[in-house]
PDB file of N, CA and C in Angstrom:
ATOM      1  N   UNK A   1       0.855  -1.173   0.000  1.00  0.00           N
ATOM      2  CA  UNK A   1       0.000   0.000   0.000  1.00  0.00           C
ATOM      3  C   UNK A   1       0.900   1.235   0.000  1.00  0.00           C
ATOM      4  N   UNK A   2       0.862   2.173  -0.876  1.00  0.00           N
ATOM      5  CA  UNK A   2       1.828   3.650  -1.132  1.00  0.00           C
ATOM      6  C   UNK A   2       0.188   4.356  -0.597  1.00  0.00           C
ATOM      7  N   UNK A   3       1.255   5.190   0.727  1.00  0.00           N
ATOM      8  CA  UNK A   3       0.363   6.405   0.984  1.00  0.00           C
ATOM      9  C   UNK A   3       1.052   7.608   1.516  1.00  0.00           C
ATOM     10  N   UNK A   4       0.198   8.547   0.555  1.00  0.00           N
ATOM     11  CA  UNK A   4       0.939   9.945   0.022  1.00  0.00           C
ATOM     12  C   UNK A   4       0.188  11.033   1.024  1.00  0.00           C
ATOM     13  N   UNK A   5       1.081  12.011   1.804  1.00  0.00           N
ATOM     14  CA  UNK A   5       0.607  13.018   2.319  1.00  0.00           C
ATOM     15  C   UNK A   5       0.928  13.901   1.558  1.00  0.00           C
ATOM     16  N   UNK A   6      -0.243  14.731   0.657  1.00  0.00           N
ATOM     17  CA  UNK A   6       0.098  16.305  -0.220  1.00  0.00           C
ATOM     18  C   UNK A   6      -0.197  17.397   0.865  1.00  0.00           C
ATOM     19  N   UNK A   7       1.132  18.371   0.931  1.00  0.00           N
ATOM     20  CA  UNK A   7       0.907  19.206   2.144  1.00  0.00           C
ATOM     21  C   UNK A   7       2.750  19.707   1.597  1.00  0.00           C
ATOM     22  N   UNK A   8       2.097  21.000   1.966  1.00  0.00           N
ATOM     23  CA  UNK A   8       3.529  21.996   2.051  1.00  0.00           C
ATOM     24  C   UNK A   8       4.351  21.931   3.665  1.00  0.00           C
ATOM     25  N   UNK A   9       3.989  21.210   4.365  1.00  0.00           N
ATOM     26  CA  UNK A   9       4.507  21.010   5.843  1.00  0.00           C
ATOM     27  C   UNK A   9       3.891  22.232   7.044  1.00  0.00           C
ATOM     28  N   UNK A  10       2.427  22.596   6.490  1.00  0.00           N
ATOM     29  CA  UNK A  10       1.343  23.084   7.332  1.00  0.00           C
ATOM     30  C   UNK A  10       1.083  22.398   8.398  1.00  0.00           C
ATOM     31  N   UNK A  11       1.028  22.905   9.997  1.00  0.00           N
ATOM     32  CA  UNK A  11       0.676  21.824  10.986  1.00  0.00           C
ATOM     33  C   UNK A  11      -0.482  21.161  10.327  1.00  0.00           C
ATOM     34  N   UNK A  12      -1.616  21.272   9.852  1.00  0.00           N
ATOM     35  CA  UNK A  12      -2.280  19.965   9.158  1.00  0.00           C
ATOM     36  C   UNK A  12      -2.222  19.583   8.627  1.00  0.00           C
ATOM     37  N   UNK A  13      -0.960  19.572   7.661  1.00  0.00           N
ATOM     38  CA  UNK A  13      -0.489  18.568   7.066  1.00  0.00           C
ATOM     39  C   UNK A  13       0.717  17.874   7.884  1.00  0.00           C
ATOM     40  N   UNK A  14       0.661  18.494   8.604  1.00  0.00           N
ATOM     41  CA  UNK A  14       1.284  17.160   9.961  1.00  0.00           C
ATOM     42  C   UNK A  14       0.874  16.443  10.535  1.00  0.00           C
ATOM     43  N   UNK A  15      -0.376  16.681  11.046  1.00  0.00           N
ATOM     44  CA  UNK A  15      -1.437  16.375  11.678  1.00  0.00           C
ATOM     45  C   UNK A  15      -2.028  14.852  11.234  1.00  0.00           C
ATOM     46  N   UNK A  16      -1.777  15.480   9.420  1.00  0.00           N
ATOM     47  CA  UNK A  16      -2.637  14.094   8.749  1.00  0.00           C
ATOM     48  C   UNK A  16      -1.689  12.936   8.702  1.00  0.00           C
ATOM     49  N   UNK A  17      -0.733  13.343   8.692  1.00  0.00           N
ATOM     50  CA  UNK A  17       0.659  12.161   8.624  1.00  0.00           C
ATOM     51  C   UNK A  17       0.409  11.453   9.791  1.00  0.00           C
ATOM     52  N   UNK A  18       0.394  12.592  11.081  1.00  0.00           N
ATOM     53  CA  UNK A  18       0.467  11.590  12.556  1.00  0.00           C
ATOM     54  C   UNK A  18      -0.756  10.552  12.544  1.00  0.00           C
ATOM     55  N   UNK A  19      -1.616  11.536  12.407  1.00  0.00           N
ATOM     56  CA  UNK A  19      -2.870  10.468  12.394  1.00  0.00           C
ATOM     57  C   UNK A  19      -3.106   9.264  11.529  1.00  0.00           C
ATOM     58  N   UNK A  20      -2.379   9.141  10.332  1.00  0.00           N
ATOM     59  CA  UNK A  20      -2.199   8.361   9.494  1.00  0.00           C
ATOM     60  C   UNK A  20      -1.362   7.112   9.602  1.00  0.00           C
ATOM     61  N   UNK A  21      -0.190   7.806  10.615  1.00  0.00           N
ATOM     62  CA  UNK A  21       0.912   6.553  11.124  1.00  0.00           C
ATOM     63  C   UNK A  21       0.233   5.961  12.252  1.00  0.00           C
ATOM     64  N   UNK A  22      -0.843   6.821  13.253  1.00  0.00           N
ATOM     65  CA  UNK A  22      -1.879   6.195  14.096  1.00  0.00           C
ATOM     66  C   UNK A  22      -2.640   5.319  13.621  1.00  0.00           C
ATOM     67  N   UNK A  23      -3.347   5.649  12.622  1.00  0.00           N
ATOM     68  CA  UNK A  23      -4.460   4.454  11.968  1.00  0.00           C
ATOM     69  C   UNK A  23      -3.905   2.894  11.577  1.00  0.00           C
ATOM     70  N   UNK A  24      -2.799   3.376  10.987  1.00  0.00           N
ATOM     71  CA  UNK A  24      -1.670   2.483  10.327  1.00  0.00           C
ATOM     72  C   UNK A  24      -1.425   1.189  11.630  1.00  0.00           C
ATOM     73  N   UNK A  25      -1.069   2.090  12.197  1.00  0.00           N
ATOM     74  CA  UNK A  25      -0.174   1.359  13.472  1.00  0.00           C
ATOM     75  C   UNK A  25      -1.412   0.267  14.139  1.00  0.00           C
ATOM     76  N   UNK A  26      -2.976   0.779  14.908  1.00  0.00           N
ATOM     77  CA  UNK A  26      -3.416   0.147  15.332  1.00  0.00           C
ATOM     78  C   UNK A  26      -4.420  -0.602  14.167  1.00  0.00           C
ATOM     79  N   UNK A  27      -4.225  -0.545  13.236  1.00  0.00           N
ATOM     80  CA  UNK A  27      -4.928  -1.728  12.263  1.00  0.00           C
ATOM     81  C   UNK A  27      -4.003  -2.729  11.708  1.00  0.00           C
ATOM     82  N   UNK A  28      -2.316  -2.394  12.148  1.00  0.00           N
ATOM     83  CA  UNK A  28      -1.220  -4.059  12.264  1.00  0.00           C
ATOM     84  C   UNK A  28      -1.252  -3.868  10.468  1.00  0.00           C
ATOM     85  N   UNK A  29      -1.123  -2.730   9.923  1.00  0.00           N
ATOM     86  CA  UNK A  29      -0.825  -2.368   8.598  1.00  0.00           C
ATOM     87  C   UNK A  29       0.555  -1.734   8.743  1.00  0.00           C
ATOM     88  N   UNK A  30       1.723  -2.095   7.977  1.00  0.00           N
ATOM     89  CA  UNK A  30       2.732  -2.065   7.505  1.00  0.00           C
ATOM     90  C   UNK A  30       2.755  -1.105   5.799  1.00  0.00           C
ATOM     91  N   UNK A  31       2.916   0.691   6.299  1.00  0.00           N
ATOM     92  CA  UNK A  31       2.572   0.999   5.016  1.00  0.00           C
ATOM     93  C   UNK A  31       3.539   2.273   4.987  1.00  0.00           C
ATOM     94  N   UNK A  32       4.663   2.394   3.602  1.00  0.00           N
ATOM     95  CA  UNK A  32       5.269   3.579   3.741  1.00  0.00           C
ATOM     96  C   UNK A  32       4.659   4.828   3.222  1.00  0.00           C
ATOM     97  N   UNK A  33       4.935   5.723   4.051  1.00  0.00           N
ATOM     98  CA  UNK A  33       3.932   6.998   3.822  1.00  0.00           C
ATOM     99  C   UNK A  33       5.081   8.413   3.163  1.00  0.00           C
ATOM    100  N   UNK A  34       4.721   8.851   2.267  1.00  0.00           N
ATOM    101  CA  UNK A  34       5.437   9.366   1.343  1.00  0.00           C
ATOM    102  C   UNK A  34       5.240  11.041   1.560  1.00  0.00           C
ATOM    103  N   UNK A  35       5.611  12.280   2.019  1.00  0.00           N
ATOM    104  CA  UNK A  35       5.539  13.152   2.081  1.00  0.00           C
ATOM    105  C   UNK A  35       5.586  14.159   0.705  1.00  0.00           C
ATOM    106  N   UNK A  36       4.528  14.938   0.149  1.00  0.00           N
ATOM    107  CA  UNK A  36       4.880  15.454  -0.970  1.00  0.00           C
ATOM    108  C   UNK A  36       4.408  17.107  -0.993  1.00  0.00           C
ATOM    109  N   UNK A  37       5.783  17.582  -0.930  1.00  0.00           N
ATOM    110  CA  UNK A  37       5.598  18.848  -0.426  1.00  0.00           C
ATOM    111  C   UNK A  37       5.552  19.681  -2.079  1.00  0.00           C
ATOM    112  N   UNK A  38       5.840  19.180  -3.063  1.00  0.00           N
ATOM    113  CA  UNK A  38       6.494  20.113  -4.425  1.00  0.00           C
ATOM    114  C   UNK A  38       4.626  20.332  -4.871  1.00  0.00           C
ATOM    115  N   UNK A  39       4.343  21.302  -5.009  1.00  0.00           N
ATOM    116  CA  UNK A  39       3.211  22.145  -5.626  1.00  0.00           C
ATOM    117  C   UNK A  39       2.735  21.443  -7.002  1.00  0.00           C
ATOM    118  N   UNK A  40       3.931  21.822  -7.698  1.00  0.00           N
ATOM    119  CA  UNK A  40       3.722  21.118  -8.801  1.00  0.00           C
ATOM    120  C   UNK A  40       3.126  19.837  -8.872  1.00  0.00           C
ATOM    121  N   UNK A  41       3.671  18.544  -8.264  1.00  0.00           N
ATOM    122  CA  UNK A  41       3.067  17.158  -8.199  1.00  0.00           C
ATOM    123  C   UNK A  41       2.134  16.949  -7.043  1.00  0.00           C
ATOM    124  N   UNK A  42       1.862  17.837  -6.096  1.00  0.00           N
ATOM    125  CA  UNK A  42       0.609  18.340  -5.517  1.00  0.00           C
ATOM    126  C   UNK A  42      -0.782  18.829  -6.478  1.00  0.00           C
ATOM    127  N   UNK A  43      -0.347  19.628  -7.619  1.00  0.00           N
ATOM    128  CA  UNK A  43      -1.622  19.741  -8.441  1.00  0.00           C
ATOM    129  C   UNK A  43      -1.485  18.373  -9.459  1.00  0.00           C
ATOM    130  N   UNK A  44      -0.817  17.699  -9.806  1.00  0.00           N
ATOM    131  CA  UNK A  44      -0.974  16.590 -10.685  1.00  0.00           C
ATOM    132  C   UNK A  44      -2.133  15.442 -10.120  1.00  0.00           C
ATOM    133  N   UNK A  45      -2.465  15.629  -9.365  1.00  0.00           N
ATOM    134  CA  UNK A  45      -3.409  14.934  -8.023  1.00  0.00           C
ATOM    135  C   UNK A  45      -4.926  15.989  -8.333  1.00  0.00           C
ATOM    136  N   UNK A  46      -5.021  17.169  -8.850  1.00  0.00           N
ATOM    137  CA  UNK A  46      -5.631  18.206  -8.427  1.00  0.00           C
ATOM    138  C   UNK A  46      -6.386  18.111  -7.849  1.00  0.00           C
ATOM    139  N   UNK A  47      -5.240  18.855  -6.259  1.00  0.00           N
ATOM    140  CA  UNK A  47      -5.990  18.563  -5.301  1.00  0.00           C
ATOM    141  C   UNK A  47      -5.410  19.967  -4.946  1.00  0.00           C
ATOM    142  N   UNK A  48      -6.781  21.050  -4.885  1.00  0.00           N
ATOM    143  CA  UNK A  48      -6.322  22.827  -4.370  1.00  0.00           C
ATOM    144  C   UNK A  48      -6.441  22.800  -3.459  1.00  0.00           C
ATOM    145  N   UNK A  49      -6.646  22.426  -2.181  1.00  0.00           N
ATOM    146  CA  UNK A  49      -6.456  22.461  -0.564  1.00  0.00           C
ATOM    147  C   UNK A  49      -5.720  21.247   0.112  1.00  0.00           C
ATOM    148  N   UNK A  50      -4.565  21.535   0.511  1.00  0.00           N
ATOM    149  CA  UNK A  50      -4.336  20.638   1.413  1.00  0.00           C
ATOM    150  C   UNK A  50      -4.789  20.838   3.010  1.00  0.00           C
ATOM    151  N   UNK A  51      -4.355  19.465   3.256  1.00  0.00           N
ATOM    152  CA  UNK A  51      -3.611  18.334   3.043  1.00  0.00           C
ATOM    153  C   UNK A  51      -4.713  17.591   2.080  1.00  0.00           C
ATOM    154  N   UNK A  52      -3.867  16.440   1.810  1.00  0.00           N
ATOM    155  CA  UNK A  52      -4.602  15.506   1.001  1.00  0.00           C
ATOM    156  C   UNK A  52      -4.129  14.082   1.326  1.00  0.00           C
ATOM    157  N   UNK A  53      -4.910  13.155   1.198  1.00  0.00           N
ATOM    158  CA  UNK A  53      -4.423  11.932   1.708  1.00  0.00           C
ATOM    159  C   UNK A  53      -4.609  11.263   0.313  1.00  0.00           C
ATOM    160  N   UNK A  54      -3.352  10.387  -0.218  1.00  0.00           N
ATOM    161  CA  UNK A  54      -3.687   9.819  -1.328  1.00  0.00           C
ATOM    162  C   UNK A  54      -2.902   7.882  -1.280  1.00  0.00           C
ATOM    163  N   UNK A  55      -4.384   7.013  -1.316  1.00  0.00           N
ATOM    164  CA  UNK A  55      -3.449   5.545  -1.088  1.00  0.00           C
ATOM    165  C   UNK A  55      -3.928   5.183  -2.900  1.00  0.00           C
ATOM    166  N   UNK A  56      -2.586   4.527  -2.692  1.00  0.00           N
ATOM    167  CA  UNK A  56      -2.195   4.022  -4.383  1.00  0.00           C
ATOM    168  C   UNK A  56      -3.066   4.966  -5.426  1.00  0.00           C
ATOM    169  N   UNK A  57      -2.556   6.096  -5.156  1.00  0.00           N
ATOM    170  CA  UNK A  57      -2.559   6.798  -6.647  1.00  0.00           C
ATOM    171  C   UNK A  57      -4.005   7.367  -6.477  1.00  0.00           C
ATOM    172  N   UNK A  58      -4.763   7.091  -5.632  1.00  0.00           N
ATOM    173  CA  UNK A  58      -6.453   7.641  -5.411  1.00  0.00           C
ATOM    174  C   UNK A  58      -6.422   8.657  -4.717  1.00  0.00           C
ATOM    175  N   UNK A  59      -6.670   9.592  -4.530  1.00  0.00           N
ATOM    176  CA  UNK A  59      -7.360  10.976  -3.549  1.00  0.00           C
ATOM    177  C   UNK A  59      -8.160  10.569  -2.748  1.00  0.00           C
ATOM    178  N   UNK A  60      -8.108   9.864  -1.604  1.00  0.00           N
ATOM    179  CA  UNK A  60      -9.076  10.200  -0.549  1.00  0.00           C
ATOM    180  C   UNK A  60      -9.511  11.060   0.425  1.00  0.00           C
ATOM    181  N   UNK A  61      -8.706  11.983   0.669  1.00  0.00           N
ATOM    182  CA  UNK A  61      -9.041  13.387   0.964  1.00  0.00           C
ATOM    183  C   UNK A  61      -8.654  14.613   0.732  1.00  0.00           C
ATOM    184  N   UNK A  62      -8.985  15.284   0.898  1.00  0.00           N
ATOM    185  CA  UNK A  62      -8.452  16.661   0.432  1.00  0.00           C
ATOM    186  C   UNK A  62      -9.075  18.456   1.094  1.00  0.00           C
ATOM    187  N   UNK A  63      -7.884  18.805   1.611  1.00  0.00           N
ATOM    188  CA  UNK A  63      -8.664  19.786   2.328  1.00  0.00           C
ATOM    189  C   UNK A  63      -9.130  19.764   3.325  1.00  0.00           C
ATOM    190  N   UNK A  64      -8.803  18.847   4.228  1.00  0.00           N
ATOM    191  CA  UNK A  64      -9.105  18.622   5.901  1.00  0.00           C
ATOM    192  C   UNK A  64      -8.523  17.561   6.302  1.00  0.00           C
ATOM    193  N   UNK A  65      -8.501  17.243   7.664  1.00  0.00           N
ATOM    194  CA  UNK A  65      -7.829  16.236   8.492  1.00  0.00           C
ATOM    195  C   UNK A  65      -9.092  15.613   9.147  1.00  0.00           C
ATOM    196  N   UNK A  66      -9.305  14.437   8.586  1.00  0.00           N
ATOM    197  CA  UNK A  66     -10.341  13.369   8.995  1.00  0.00           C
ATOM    198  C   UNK A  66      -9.555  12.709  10.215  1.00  0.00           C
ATOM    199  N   UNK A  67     -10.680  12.180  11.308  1.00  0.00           N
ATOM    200  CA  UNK A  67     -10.111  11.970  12.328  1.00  0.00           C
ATOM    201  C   UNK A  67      -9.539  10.213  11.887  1.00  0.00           C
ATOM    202  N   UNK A  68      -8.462  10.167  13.480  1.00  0.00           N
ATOM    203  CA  UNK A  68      -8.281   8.833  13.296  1.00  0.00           C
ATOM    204  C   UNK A  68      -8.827   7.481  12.886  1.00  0.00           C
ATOM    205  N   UNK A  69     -10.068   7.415  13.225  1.00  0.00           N
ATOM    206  CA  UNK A  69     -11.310   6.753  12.736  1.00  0.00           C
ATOM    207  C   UNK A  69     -11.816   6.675  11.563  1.00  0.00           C
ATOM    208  N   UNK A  70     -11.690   7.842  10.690  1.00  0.00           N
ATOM    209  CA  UNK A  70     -12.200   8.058   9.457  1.00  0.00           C
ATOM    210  C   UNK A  70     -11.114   7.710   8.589  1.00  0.00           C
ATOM    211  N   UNK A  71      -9.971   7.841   9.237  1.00  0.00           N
ATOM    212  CA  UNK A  71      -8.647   7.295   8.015  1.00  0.00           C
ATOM    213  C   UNK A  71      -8.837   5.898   8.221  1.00  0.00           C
ATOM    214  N   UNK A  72      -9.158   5.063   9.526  1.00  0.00           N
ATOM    215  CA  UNK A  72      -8.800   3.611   9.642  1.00  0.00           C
ATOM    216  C   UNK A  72      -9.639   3.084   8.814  1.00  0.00           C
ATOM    217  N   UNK A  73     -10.779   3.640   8.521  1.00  0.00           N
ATOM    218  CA  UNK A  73     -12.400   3.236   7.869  1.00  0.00           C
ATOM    219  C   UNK A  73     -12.069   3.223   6.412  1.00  0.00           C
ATOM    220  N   UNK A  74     -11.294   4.287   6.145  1.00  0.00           N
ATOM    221  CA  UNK A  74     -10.613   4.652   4.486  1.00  0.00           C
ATOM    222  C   UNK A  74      -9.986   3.549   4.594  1.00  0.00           C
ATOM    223  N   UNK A  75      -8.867   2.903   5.169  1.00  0.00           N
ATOM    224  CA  UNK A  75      -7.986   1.784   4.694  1.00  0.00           C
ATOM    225  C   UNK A  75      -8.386   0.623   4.682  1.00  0.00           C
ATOM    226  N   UNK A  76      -9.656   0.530   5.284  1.00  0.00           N
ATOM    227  CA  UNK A  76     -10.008  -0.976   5.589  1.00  0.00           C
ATOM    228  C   UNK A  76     -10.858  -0.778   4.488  1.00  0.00           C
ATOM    229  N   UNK A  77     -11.310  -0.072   4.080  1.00  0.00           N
ATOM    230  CA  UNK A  77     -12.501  -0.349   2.419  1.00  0.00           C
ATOM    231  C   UNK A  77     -11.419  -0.248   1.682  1.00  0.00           C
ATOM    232  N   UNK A  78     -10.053   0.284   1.482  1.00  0.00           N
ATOM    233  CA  UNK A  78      -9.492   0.523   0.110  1.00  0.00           C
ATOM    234  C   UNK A  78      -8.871  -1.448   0.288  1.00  0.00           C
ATOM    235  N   UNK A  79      -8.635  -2.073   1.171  1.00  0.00           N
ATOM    236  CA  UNK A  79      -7.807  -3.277   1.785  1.00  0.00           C
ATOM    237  C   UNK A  79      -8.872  -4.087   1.245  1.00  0.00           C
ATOM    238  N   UNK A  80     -10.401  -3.977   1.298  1.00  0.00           N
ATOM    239  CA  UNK A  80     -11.687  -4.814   1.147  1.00  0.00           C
ATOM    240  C   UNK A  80     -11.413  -4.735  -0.695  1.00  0.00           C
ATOM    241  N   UNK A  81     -11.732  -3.904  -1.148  1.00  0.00           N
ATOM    242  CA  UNK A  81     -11.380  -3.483  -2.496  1.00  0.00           C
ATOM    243  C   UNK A  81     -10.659  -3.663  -3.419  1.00  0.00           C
ATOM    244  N   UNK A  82      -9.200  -4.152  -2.433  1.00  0.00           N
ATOM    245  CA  UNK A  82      -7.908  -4.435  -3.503  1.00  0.00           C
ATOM    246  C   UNK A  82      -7.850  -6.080  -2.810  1.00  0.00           C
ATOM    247  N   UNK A  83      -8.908  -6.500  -1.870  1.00  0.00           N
ATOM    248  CA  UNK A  83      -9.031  -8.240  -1.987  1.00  0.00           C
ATOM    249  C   UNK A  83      -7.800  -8.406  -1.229  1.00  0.00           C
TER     250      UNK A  83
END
């Protein structure tokens, strides 16, 4: 699983990382999380508000920090999905 934090290094785009290595951690998922601060490959995503949370190449959020719960809920349907 590749998962991408889009964020210029805004505390919420810190925020979404921590919470992300939280979700990660208590669902016993093993996943490297990729920081992407360059604008440029931030809009290749177009995604105009960060942060943005992106697993394998999908946008699942953008523009807010979903709580811990709401990211674990995101990984376990994208995990149901990819079988």
């Amino acid at each position: 699983m590749e998962i991408k934090i889009l964020g210029m290094g805004c505390p919420k785009c810190k925020m979404l990382e921590e919470t992300t290595r939280k979700a990660l951690q208590e669902l016993g998922i093993n996943a490297e999380i990729e920081k992407v601060q360059d604008i440029e490959k931030i809009m290749e995503y177009n995604v105009m508000f960060t942060p943005g949370l992106v697993i394998n190449g999908e946008v699942k959020v953008a523009g807010k920090v979903p709580s811990k719960e709401e990211i674990k809920k995101i990984i376990q349907e994208y995990k149901e999905q990819a079988g």
